[in-house]
C-alpha atoms as a PDB file:
ATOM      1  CA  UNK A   1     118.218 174.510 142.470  1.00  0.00           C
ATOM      2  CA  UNK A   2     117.093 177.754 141.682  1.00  0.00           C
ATOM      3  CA  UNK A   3     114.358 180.063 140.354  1.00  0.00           C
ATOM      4  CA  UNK A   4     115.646 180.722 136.353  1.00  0.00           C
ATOM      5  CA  UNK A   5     114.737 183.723 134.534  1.00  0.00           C
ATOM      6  CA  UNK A   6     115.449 182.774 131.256  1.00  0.00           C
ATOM      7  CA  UNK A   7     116.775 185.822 129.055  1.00  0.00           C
ATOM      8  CA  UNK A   8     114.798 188.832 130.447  1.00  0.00           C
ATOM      9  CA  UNK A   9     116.019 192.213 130.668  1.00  0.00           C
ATOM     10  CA  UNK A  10     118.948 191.465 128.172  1.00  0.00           C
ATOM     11  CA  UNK A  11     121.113 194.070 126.917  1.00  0.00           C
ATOM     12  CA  UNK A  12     121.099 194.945 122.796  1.00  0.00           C
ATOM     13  CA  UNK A  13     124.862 193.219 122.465  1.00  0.00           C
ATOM     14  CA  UNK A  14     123.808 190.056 124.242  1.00  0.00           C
ATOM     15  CA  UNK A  15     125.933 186.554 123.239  1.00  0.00           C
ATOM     16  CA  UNK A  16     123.937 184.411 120.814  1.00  0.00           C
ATOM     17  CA  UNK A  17     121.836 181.592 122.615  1.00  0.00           C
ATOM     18  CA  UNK A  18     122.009 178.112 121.807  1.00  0.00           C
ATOM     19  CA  UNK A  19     119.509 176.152 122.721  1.00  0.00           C
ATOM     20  CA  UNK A  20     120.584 171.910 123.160  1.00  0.00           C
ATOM     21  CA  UNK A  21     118.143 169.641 122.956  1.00  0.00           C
ATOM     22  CA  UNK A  22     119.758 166.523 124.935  1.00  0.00           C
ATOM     23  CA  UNK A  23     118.501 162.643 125.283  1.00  0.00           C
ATOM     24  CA  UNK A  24     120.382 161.706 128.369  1.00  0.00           C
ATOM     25  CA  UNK A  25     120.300 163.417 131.655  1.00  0.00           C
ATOM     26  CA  UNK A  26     123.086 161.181 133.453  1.00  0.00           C
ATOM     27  CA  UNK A  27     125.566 162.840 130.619  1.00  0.00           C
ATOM     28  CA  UNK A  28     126.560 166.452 130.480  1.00  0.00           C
ATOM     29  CA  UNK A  29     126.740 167.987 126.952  1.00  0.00           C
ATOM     30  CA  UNK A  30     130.803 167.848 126.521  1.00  0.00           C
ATOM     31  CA  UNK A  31     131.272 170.919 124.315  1.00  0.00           C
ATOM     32  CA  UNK A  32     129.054 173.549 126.791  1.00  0.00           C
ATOM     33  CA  UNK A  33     132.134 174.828 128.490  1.00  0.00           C
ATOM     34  CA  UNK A  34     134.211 175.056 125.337  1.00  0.00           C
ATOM     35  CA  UNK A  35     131.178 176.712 123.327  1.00  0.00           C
ATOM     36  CA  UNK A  36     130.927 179.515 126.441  1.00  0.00           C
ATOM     37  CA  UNK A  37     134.186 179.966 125.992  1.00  0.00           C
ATOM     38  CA  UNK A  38     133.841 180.824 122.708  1.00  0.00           C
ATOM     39  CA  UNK A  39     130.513 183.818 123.397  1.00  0.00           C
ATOM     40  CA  UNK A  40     127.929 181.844 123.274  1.00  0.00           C
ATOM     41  CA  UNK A  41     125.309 181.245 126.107  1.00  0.00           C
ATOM     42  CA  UNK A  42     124.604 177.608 125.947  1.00  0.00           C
ATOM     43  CA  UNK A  43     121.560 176.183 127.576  1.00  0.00           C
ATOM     44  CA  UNK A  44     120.335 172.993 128.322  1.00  0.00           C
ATOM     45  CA  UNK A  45     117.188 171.313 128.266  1.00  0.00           C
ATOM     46  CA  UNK A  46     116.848 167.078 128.769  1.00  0.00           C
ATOM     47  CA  UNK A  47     114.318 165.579 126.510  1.00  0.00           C
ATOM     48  CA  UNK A  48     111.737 166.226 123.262  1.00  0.00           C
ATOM     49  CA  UNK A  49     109.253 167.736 124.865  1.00  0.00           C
ATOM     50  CA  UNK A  50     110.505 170.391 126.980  1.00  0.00           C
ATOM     51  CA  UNK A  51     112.638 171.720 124.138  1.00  0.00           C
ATOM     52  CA  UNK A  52     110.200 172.066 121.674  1.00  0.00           C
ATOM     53  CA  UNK A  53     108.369 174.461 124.346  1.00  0.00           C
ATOM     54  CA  UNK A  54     111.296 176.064 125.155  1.00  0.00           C
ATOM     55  CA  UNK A  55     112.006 176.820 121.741  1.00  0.00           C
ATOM     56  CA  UNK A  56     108.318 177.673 120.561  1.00  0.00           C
ATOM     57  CA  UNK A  57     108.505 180.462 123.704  1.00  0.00           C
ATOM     58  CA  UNK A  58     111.752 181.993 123.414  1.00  0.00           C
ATOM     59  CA  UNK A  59     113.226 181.238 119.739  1.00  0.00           C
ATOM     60  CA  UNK A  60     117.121 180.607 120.390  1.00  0.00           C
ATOM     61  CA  UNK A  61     119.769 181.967 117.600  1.00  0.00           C
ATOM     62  CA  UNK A  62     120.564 178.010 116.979  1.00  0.00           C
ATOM     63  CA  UNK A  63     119.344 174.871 118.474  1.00  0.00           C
ATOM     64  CA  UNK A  64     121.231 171.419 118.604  1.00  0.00           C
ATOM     65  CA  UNK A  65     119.835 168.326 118.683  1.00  0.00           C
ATOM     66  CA  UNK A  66     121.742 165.396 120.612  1.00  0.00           C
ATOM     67  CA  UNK A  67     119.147 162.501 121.509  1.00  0.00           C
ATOM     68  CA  UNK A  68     121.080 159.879 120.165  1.00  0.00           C
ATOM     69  CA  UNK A  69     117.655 158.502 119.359  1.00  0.00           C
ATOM     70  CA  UNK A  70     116.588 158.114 115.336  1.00  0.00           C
ATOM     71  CA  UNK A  71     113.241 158.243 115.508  1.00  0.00           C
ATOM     72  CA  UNK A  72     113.103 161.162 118.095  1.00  0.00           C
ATOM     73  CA  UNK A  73     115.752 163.037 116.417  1.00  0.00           C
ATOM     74  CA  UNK A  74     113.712 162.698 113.023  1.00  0.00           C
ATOM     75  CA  UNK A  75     110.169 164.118 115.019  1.00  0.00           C
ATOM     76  CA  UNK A  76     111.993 166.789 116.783  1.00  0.00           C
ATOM     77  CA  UNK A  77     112.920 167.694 113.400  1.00  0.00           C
ATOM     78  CA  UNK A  78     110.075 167.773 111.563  1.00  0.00           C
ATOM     79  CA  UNK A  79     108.114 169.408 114.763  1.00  0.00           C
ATOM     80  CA  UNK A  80     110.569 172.521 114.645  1.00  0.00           C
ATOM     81  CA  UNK A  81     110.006 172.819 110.745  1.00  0.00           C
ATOM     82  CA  UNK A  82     106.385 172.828 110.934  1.00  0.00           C
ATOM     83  CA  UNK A  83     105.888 175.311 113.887  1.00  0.00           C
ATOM     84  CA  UNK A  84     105.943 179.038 112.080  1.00  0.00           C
ATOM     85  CA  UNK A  85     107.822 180.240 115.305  1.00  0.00           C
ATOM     86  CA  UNK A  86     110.784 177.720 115.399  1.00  0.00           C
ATOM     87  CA  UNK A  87     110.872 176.804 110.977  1.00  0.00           C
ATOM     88  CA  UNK A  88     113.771 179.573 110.617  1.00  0.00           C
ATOM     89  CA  UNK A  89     116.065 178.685 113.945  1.00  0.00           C
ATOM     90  CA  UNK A  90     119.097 177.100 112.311  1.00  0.00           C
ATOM     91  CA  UNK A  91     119.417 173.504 113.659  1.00  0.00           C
ATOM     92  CA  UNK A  92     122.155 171.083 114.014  1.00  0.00           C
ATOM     93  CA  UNK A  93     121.573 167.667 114.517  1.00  0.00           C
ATOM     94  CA  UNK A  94     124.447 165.861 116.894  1.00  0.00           C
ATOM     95  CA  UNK A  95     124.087 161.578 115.597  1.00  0.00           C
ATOM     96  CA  UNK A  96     125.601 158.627 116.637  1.00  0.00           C
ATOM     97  CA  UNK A  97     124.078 156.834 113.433  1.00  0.00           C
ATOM     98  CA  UNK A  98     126.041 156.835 110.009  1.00  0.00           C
ATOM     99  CA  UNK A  99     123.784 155.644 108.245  1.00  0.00           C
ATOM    100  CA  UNK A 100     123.099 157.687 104.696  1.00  0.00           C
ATOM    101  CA  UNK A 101     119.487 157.122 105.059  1.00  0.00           C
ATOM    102  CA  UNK A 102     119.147 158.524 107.777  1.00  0.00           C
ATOM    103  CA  UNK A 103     121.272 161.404 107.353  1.00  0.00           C
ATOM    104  CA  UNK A 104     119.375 162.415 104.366  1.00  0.00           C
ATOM    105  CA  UNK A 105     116.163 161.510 106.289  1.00  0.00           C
ATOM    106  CA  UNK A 106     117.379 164.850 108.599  1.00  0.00           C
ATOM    107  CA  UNK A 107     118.358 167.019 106.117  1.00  0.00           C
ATOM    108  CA  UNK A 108     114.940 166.539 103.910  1.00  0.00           C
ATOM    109  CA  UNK A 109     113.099 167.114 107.208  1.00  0.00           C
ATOM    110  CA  UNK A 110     114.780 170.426 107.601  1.00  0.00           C
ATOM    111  CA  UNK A 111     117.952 169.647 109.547  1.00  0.00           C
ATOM    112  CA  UNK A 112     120.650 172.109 108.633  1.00  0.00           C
ATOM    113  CA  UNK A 113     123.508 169.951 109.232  1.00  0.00           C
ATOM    114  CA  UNK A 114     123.709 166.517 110.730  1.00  0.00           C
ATOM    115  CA  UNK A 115     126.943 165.820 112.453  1.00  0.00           C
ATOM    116  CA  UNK A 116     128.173 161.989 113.122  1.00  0.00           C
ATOM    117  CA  UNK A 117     129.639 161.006 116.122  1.00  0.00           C
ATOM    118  CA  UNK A 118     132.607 161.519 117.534  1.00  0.00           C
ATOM    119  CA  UNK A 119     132.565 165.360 116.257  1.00  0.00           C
ATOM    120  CA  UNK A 120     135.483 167.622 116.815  1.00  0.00           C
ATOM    121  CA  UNK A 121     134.915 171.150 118.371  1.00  0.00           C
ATOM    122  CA  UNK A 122     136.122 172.866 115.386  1.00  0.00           C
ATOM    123  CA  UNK A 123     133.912 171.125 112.997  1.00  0.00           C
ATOM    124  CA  UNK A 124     130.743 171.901 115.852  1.00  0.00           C
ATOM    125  CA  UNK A 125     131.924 175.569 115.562  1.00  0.00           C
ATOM    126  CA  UNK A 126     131.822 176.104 111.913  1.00  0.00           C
ATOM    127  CA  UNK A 127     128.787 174.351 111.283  1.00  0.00           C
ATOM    128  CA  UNK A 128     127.613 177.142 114.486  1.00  0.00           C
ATOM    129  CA  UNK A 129     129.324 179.979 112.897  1.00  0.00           C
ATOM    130  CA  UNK A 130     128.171 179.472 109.463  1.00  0.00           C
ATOM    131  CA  UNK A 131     124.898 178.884 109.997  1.00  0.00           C
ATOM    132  CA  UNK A 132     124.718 182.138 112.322  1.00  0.00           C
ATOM    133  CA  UNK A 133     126.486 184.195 109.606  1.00  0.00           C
ATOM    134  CA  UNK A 134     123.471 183.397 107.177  1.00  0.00           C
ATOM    135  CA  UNK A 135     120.826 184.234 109.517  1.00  0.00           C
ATOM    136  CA  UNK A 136     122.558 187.436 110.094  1.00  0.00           C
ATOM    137  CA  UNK A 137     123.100 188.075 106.025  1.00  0.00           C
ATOM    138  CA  UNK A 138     119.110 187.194 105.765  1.00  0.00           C
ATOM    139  CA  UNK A 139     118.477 189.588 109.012  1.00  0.00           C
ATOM    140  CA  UNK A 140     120.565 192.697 106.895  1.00  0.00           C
ATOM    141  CA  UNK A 141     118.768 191.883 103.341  1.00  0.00           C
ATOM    142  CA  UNK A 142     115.264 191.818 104.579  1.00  0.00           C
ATOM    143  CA  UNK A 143     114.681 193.947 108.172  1.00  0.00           C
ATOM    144  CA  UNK A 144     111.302 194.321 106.815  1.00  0.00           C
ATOM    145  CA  UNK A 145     110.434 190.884 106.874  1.00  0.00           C
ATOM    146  CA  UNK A 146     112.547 189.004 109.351  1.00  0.00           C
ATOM    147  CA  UNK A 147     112.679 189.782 113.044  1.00  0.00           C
ATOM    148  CA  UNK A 148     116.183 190.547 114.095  1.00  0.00           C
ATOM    149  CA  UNK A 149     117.994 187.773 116.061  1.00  0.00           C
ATOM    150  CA  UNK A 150     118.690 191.118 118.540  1.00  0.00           C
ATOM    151  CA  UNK A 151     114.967 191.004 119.573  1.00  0.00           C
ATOM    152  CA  UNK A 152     114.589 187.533 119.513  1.00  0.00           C
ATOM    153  CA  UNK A 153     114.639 187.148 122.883  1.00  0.00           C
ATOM    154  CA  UNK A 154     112.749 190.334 123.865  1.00  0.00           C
ATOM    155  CA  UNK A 155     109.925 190.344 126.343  1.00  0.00           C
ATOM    156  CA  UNK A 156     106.775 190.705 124.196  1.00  0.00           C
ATOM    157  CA  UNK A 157     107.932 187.379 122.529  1.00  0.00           C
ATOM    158  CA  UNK A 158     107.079 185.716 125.988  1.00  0.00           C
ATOM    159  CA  UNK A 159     103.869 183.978 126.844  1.00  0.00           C
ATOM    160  CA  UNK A 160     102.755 184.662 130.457  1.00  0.00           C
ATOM    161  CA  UNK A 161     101.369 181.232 130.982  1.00  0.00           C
ATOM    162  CA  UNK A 162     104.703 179.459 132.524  1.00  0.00           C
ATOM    163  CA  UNK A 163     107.647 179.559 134.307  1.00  0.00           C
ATOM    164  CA  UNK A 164     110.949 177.962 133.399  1.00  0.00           C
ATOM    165  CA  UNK A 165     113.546 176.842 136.013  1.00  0.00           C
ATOM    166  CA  UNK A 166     116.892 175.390 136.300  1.00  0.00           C
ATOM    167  CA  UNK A 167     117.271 172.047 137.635  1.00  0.00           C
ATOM    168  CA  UNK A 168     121.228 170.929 137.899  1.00  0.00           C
ATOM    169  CA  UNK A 169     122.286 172.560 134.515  1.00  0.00           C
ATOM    170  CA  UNK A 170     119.373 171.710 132.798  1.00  0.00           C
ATOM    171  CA  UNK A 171     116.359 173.924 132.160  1.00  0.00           C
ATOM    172  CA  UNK A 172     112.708 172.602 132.762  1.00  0.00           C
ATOM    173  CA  UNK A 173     109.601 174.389 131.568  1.00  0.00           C
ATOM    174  CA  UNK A 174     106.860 174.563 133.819  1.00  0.00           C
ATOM    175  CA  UNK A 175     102.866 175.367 132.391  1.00  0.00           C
ATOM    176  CA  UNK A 176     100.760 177.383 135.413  1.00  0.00           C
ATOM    177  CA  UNK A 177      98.263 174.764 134.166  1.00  0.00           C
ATOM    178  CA  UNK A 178      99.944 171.508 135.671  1.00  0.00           C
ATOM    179  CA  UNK A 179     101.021 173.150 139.125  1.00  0.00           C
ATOM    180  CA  UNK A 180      98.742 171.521 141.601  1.00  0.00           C
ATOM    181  CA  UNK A 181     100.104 174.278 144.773  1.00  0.00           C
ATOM    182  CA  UNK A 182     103.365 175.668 146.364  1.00  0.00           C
ATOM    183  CA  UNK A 183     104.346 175.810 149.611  1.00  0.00           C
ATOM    184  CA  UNK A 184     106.848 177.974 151.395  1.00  0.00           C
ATOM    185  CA  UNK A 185     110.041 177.387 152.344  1.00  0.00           C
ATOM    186  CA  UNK A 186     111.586 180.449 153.672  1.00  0.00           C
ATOM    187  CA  UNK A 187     113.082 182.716 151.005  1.00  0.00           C
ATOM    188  CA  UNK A 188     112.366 179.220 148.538  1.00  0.00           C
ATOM    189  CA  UNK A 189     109.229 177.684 147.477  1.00  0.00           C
ATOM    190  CA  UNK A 190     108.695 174.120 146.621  1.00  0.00           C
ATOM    191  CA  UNK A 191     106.172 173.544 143.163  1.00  0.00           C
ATOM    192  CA  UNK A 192     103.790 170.423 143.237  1.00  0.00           C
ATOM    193  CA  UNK A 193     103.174 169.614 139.698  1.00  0.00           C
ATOM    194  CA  UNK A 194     100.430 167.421 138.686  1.00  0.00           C
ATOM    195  CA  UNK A 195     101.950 164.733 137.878  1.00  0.00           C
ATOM    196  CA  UNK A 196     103.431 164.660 141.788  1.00  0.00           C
ATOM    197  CA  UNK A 197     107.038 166.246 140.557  1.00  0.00           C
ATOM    198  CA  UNK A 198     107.656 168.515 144.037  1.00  0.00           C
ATOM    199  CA  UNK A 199     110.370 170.835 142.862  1.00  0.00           C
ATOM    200  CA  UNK A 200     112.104 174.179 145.063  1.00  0.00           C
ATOM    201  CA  UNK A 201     112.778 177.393 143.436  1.00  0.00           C
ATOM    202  CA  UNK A 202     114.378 180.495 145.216  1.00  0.00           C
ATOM    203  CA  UNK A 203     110.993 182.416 144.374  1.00  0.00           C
ATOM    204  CA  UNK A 204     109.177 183.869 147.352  1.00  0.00           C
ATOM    205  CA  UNK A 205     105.292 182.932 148.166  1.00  0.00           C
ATOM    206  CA  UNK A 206     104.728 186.852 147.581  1.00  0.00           C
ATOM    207  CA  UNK A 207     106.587 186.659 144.085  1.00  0.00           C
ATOM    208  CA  UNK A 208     104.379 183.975 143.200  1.00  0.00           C
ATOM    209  CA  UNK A 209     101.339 185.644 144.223  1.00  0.00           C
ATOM    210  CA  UNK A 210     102.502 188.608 141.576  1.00  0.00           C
ATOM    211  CA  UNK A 211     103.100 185.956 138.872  1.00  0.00           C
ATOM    212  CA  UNK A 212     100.468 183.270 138.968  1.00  0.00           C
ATOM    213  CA  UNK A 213      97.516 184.014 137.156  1.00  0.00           C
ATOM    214  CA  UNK A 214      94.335 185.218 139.880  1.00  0.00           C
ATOM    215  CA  UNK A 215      91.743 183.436 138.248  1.00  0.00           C
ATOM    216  CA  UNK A 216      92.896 180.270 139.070  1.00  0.00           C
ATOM    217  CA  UNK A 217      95.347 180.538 141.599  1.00  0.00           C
ATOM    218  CA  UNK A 218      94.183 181.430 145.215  1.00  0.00           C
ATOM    219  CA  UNK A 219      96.485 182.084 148.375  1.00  0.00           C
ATOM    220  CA  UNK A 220      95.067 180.308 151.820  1.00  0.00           C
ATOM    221  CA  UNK A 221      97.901 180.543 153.704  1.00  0.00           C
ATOM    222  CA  UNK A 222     100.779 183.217 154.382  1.00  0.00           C
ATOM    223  CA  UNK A 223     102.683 180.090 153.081  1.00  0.00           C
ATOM    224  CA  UNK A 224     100.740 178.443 150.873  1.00  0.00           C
ATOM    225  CA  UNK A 225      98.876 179.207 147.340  1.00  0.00           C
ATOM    226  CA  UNK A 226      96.478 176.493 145.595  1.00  0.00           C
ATOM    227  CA  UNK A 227      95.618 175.793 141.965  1.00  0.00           C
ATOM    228  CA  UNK A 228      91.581 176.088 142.093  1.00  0.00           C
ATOM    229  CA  UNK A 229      91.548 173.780 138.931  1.00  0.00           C
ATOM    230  CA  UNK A 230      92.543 170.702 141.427  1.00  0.00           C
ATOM    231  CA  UNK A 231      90.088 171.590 144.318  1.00  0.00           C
ATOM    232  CA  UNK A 232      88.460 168.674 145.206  1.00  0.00           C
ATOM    233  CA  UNK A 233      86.970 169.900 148.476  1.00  0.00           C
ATOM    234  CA  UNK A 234      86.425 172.473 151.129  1.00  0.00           C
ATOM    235  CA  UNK A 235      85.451 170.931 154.879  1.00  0.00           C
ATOM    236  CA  UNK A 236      84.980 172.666 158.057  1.00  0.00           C
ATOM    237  CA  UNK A 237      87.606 171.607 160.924  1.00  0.00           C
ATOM    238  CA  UNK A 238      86.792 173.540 163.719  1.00  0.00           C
ATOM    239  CA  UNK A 239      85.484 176.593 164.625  1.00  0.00           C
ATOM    240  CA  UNK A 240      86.308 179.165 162.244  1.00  0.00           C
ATOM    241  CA  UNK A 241      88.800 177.167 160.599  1.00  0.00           C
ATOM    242  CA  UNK A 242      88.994 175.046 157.365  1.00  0.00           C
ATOM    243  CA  UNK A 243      90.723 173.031 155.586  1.00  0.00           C
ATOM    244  CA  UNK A 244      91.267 172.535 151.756  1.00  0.00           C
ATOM    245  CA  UNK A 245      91.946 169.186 149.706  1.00  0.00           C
ATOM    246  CA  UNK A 246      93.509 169.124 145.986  1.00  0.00           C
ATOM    247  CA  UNK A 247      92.726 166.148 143.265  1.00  0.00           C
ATOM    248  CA  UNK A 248      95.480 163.303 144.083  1.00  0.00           C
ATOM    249  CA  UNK A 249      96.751 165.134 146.991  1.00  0.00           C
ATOM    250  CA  UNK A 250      96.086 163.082 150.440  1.00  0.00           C
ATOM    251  CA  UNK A 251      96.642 165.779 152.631  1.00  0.00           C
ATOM    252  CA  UNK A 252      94.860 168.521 153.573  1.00  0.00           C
ATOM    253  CA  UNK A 253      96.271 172.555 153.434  1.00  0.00           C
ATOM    254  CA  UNK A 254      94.288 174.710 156.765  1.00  0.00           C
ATOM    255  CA  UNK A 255      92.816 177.679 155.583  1.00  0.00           C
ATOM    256  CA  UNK A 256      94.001 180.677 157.481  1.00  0.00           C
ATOM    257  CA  UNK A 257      91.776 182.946 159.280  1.00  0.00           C
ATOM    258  CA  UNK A 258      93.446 186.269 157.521  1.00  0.00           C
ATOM    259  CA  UNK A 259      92.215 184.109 154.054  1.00  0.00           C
ATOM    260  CA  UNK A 260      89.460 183.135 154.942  1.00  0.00           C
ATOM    261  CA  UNK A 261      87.072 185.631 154.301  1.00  0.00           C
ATOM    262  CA  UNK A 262      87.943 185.511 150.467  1.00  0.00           C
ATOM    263  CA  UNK A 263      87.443 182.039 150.546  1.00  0.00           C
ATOM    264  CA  UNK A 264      83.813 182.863 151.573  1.00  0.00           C
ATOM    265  CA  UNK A 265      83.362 185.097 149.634  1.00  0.00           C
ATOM    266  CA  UNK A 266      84.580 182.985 146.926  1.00  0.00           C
ATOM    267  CA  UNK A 267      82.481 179.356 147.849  1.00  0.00           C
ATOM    268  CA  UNK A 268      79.706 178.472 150.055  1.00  0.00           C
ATOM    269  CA  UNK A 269      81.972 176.996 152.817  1.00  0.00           C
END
């Protein structure tokens, strides 16, 4: 596992991005190899929820849907259509149900093509290529209007309230707002979320200090940094020394003596 910058710093010819939307994380998506062998950069996320914030933040060139899941394929559908940022990202909807109803369920929802399982590679890759080709007719037509799909991607686009990270081949998106603290481990870190998901990123305690937003994030430790939204309390535990506790966290983090002046100066300890 490892700390995932997703699309930063990209070059002006970078490969177009799809973006998969997946329902089963025991299951690898069997057409990512053959699609990267084609140019594209395929990435990966497992469930509804992380891809609609995925694709709200960083607006792929194409997204596929593959939940095998009616009624969540039909929501993620109509979510993406009704969100300004995501309502003109060309989608493709991967089914295992034939049924007609359905189908045209997808397509009136805003689904630009709905493919039935078992697909072919070829027919994924025209449906891909001729979807992409449109965009890119729209893009020439109206520059004035449309934002490129060569600055989708670009770093303004980003909202500096997250991280995203790469668990496996999967990508997981991350709000500051949920992580409870992170600990050091070495050149890693491992992220306590609030719902008690303890994850390790190759992202340095000093990196994180530079990223996190100060407000509510507070360093006590040369290895440890707190979320101040989950302090529950602040006790004394010896002379000099103190020790923090976080909402639904049983054990205690020591304050260090090099932090502990800002904590003073920050509560009545």
């Amino acid at each position: 596992m490892n700390y995932f910058y997703f699309f930063c710093d990209l070059p002006k010819n970078y490969l177009k991005k799809i973006l998969l939307i997946h329902g089963n994380p025991e299951q690898n998506f069997e057409f990512q190899n053959i699609l990267e062998s084609a140019g594209f950069n395929t990435y990966i996320t497992v469930g509804e929820a992380d891809g609609l914030k995925i694709a709200d933040r960083y607006m792929p060139d194409i997204m596929i849907c593959d939940l095998d899941n009616c009624d969540k394929e039909l929501g993620v559908i109509k979510r993406l259509n009704e969100n300004p940022s995501t309502e003109c990202i060309p989608l493709l909807v991967i089914t295992s149900t034939p049924n007609n109803a359905h189908i045209r369920a997808a397509m009136e929802l805003g689904a630009d093509d709905v493919l039935v399982k078992p697909i072919t590679y070829e027919s994924l890759l025209r449906s891909i290529n001729k979807r992409l080709r449109k965009i890119e007719v729209i893009s020439a037509r109206l520059t004035d209007k449309i934002i490129s799909t060569e600055n989708a991607f670009s770093n303004h686009s980003k909202k500096i309230d997250h991280i995203l990270i790469k668990i496996g081949a999967n990508l997981k998106l991350i709000e500051f707002s949920r992580i409870v603290c992170i600990s050091a481990l070495k050149e890693y870190s491992k992220v306590t979320t609030d719902d008690g998901c303890k994850i390790v990123v190759r992202k340095s305690i000093r990196n994180w200090v530079e990223t996190l937003p100060a407000k509510d994030f507070l360093r006590i430790h040369r290895a440890t940094i707190v979320n101040m939204l989950f302090l529950d309390k602040i006790e004394k535990a010896g002379f000099r020394s103190y020790n923090v506790y976080l909402k639904n966290i049983s054990t205690p983090f020591p304050i260090s003596q090099r932090y502990g002046n800002i904590m003073k100066k920050t509560f009545s300890v």
